[in-house]
Each structure stands twice: as structure tokens, then as C-alpha cells.
Protein backbone atom coordinates (compact mmCIF):
# COMPACT_ATOMS: atom_id res chain seq x y z
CA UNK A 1 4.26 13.36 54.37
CA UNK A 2 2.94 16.84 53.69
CA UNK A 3 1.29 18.37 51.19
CA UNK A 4 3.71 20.52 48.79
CA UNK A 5 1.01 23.70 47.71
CA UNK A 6 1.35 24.64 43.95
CA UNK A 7 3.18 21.36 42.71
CA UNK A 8 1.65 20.56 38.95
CA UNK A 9 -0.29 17.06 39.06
CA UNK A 10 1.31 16.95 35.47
CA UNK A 11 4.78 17.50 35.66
CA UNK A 12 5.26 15.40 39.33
CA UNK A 13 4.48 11.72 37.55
CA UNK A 14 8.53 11.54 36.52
CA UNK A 15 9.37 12.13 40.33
CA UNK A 16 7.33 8.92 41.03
CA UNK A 17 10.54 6.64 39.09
CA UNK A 18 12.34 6.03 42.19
CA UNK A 19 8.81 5.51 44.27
CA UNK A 20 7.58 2.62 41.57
CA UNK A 21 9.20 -0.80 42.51
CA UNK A 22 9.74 -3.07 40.14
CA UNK A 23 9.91 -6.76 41.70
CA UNK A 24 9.64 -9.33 39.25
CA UNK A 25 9.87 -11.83 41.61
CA UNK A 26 7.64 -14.81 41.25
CA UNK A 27 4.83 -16.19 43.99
CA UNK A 28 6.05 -19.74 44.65
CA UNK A 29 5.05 -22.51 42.56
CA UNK A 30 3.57 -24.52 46.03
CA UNK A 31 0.09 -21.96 46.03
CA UNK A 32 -2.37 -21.67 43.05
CA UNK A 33 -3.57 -18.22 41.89
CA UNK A 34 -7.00 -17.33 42.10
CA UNK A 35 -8.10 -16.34 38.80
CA UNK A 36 -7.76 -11.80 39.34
CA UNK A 37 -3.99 -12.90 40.62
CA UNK A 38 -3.45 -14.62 37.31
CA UNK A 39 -4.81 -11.95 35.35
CA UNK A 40 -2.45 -9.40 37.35
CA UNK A 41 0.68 -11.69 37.03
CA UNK A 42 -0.76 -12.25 33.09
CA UNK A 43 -0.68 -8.45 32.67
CA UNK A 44 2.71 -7.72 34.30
CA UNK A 45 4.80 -10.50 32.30
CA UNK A 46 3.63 -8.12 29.46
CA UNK A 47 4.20 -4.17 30.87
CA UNK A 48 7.32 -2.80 30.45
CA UNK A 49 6.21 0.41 30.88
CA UNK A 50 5.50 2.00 34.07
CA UNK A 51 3.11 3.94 35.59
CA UNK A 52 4.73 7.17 35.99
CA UNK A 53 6.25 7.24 32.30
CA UNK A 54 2.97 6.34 30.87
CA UNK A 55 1.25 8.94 32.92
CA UNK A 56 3.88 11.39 32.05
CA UNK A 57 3.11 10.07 28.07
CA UNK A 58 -0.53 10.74 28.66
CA UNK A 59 -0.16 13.78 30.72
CA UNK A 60 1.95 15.87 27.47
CA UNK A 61 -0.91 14.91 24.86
CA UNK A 62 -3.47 17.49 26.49
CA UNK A 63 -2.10 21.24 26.86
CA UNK A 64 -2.13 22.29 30.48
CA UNK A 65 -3.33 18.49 31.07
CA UNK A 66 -3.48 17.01 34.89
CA UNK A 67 -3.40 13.74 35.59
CA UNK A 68 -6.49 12.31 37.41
CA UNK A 69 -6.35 8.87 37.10
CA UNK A 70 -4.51 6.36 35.55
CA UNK A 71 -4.77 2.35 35.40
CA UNK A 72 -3.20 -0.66 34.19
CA UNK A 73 -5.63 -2.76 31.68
CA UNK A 74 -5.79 -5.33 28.71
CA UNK A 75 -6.80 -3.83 25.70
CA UNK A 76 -10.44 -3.87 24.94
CA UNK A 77 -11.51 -6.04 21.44
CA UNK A 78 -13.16 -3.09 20.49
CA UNK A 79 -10.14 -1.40 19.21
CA UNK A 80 -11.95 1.04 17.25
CA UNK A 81 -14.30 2.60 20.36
CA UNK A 82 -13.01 5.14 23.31
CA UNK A 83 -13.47 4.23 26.67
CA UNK A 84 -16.90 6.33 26.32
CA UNK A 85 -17.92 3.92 23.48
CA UNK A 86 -17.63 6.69 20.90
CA UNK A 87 -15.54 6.88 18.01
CA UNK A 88 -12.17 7.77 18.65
CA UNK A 89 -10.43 11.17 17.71
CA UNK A 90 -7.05 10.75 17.31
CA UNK A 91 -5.19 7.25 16.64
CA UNK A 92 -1.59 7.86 15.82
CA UNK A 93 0.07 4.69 16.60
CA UNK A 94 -1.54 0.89 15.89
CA UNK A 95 -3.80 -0.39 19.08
CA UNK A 96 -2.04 -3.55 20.54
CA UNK A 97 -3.49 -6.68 20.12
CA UNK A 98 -7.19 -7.84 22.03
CA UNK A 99 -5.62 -8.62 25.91
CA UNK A 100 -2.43 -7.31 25.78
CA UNK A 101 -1.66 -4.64 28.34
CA UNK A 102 -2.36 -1.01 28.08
CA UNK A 103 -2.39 2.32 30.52
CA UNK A 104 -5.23 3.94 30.05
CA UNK A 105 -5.13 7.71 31.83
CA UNK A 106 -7.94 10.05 32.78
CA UNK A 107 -6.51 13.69 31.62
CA UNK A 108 -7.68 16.97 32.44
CA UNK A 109 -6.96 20.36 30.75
CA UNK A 110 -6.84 23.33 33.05
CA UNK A 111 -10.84 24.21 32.32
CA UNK A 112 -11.53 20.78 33.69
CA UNK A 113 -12.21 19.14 30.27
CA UNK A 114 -11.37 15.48 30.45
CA UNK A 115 -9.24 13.37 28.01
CA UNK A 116 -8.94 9.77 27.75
CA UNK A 117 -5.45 8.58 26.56
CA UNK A 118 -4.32 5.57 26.09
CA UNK A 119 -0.61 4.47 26.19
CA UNK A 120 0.87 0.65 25.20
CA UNK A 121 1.82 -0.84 27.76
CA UNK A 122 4.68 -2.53 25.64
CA UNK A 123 6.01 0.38 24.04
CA UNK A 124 5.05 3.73 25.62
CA UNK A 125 3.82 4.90 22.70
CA UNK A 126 0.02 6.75 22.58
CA UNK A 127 -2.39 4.61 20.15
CA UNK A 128 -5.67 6.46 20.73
CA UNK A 129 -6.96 9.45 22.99
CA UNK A 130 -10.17 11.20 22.61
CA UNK A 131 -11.93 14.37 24.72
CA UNK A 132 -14.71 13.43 27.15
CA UNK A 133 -17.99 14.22 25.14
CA UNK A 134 -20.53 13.97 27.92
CA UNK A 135 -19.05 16.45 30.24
CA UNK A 136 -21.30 19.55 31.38
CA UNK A 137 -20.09 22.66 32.63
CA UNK A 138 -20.67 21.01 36.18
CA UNK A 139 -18.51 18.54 35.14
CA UNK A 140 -15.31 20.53 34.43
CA UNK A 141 -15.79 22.38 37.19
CA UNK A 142 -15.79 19.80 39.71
CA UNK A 143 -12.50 17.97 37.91
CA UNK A 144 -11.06 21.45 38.13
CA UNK A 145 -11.78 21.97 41.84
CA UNK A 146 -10.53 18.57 42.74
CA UNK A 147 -7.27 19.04 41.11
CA UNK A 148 -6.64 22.87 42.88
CA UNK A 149 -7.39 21.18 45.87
CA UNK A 150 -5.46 17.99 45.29
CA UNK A 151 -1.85 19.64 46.85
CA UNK A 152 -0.24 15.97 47.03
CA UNK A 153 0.82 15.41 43.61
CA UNK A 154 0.06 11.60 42.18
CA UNK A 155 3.92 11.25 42.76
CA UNK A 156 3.90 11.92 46.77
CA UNK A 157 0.68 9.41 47.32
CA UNK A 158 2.25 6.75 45.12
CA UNK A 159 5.40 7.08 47.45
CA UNK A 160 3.35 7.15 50.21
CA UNK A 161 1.74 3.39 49.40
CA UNK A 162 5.30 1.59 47.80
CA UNK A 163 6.79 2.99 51.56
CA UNK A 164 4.26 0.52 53.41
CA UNK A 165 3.73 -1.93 50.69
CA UNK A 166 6.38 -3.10 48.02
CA UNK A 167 5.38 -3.58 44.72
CA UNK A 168 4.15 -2.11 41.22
CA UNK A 169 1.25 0.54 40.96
CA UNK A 170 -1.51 -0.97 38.58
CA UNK A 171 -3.66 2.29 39.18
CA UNK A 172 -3.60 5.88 40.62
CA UNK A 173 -6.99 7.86 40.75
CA UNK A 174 -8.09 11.10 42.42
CA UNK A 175 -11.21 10.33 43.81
CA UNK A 176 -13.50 10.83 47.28
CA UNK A 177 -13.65 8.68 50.21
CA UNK A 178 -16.24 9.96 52.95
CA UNK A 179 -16.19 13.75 51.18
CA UNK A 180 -12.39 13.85 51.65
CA UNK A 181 -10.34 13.93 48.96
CA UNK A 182 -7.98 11.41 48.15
CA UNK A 183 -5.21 9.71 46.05
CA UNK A 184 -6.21 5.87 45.65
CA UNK A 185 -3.46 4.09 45.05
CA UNK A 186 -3.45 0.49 44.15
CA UNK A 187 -0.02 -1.57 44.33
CA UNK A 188 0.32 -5.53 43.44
CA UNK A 189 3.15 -7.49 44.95
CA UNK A 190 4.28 -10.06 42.92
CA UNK A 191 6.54 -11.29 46.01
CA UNK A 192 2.97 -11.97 47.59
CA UNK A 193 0.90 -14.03 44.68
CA UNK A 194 0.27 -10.78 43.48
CA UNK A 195 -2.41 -9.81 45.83
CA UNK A 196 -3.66 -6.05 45.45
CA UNK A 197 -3.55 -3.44 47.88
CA UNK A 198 -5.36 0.07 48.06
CA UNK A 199 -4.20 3.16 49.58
CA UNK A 200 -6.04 6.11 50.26
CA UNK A 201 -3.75 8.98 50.43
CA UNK A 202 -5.53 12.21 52.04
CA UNK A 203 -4.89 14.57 48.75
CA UNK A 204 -4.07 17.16 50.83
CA UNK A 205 -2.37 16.17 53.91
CA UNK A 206 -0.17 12.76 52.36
CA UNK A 207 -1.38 10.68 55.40
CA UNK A 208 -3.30 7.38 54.65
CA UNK A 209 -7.14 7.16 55.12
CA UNK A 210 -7.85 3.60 54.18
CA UNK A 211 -5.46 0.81 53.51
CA UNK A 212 -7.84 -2.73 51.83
CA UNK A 213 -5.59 -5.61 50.59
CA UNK A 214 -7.49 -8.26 47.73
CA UNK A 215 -6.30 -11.56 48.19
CA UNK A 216 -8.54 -12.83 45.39
């Protein structure tokens, strides 16, 4: 796949629809779970909301926002703290309850200023989303200069890892593997006890880096 130059990291998370499987199929009843398939199968039975729309959610809260990472997760019991552990900014829906499943998505504005949004899982609807309020000017500038660089939208690397491995995405993050720059990519099949694979998707070039499957 190659890399399509100028795409918005933002906008591209609704192309991902068709690229998101959604097998609800269950592992078969002869094989026990190991406790992090549970959890994943736990968490699914739950999420009716996928990746993409929740990232696209997330993605419209912060003007000019980017998406840099995004990831499928039970709701802390500290419903009243930001994934920073400082109060929280803006609440404007209820939290869900302790456990039950949320998105939780790594925003950037244009400057590189990082927002942490959460999304229900359930509903799609934002219940809390704060600014990053540790970041330097270092910081921003190296979120900024990953996401110029980053010419494979979140969209095109998600595609890339449901064309080799069938599934749903639990989590999409821009991060570095070796210095390059990549799209990791993490997709549980549900067909296969829900076992976990990774993807690294060069951010630049579409082709895979590193491919790790978790059969814990």
C-alpha cells in the first residue's frame, strides 16, 4: 500500500468502516481462555462502538485535532481523574460504570498540543476529555513532526492489518519502532479465542515492519 501525501489523520478514521471487521463469532466452548482473552471477549460483548467512529468522535472535540492513538479499555474507578491523574476539564455526558468499556483517544491540535478524550464504548457519546498539562514545547513539537510525517493515515494501516488478520481493532497508535515511524495496529479475533495481534505499519510507506500475535 502506499503512502497518500497530504491525507488529514483526522478526517481518514470514517474511511476505516469498511476496513474494521466485525466477527462476533465465538472461540469454541472445547478450549479455556486465559485470563487477557477473557478480558478481551469481556470487553467486546460490551462495545458497540467501533474504532473508527469513536476516533472520528474524539477526533471533532479538538479544532484542527489528529488522531494519534486510540485504544479500547474498561473504564477506570476513578471516574473523576484524566488519564494524567488530574482533574478533568470538560465532562459533558455521565462516565459509564467502573469496567465497562470505553475508547479512550490520544488527540492532537495542529501546534502539537495533546488531548485526551474519552468516548463510551456503549453509546459513542464523549463523557470526559481534558488537554495534556505536562507537555513542553519539545513535546508539541515532536507530536507535530510525527503527524507531518505520518503520510499513511490511521485508516490505510488499520486496512493494512484486517487484510492479513481478520478481526476488530482494540487499538491504533502512532508510535516508533527502531527510529521508524509507524502505525501499531492491534486486532483481536474472536474466531481465534480472541488472541491479539500487532501490526506495525511503516507510517510512511503502508508496508508492515513487525507482525507479534499474544496468545495469552
Amino acid at each position: 500500500m502506499t503512502g497518500c501525501s497530504g491525507t488529514s489523520t483526522g478526517s481518514s478514521v470514517a474511511e476505516a468502516a469498511a476496513a474494521s471487521p466485525t466477527s462476533t463469532a465465538s472461540p469454541s466452548p472445547s478450549k479455556s481462555l486465559t485470563q487477557d482473552q477473557t478480558e478481551r471477549r469481556d470487553l467486546w460483548s460490551k462495545t458497540k462502538v467501533t474504532w473508527d467512529k469513536a476516533a472520528g468522535t474524539a477526533v471533532k472535540e479538538v479544532s484542527g485535532g489528529k488522531l494519534v492513538a486510540i485504544e479500547l479499555k474498561g473504564v477506570s474507578h476513578n471516574a473523576k481523574s484524566s488519564p494524567t491523574g488530574t482533574p478533568t476539564a470538560a465532562t459533558p455526558n455521565p462516565a459509564p460504570a467502573a469496567g465497562a468499556p470505553e475508547w479512550q483517544a490520544k488527540v492532537a491540535s495542529a501546534d502539537g498540543t495533546v488531548h485526551w478524550v474519552e468516548v463510551d464504548a456503549a453509546n459513542g457519546k464523549v463523557f470526559r476529555s481534558q488537554a495534556e498539562p505536562d507537555q513542553d514545547a519539545d513535546d508539541r513539537r515532536k507530536i507535530a513532526d510525527r503527524l507531518a510525517k505520518a503520510t499513511q493515515t490511521p485508516a490505510q494501516a488499520v486496512k493494512t492489518a484486517t487484510d492479513k488478520t481478520k478481526g476488530q481493532v482494540s487499538a491504533v497508535s502512532l508510535d516508533e519502532n527502531d527510529k521508524k515511524l509507524v502505525w501499531s495496529v492491534d486486532v483481536v479475533s474472536p474466531d481465534h479465542d480472541y488472541t491479539k495481534t500487532t501490526y506495525d505499519i511503516d507510517a510512511a510507506k503502508g508496508t508492515v515492519v513487525r507482525e507479534h500475535t499474544d496468545h495469552d
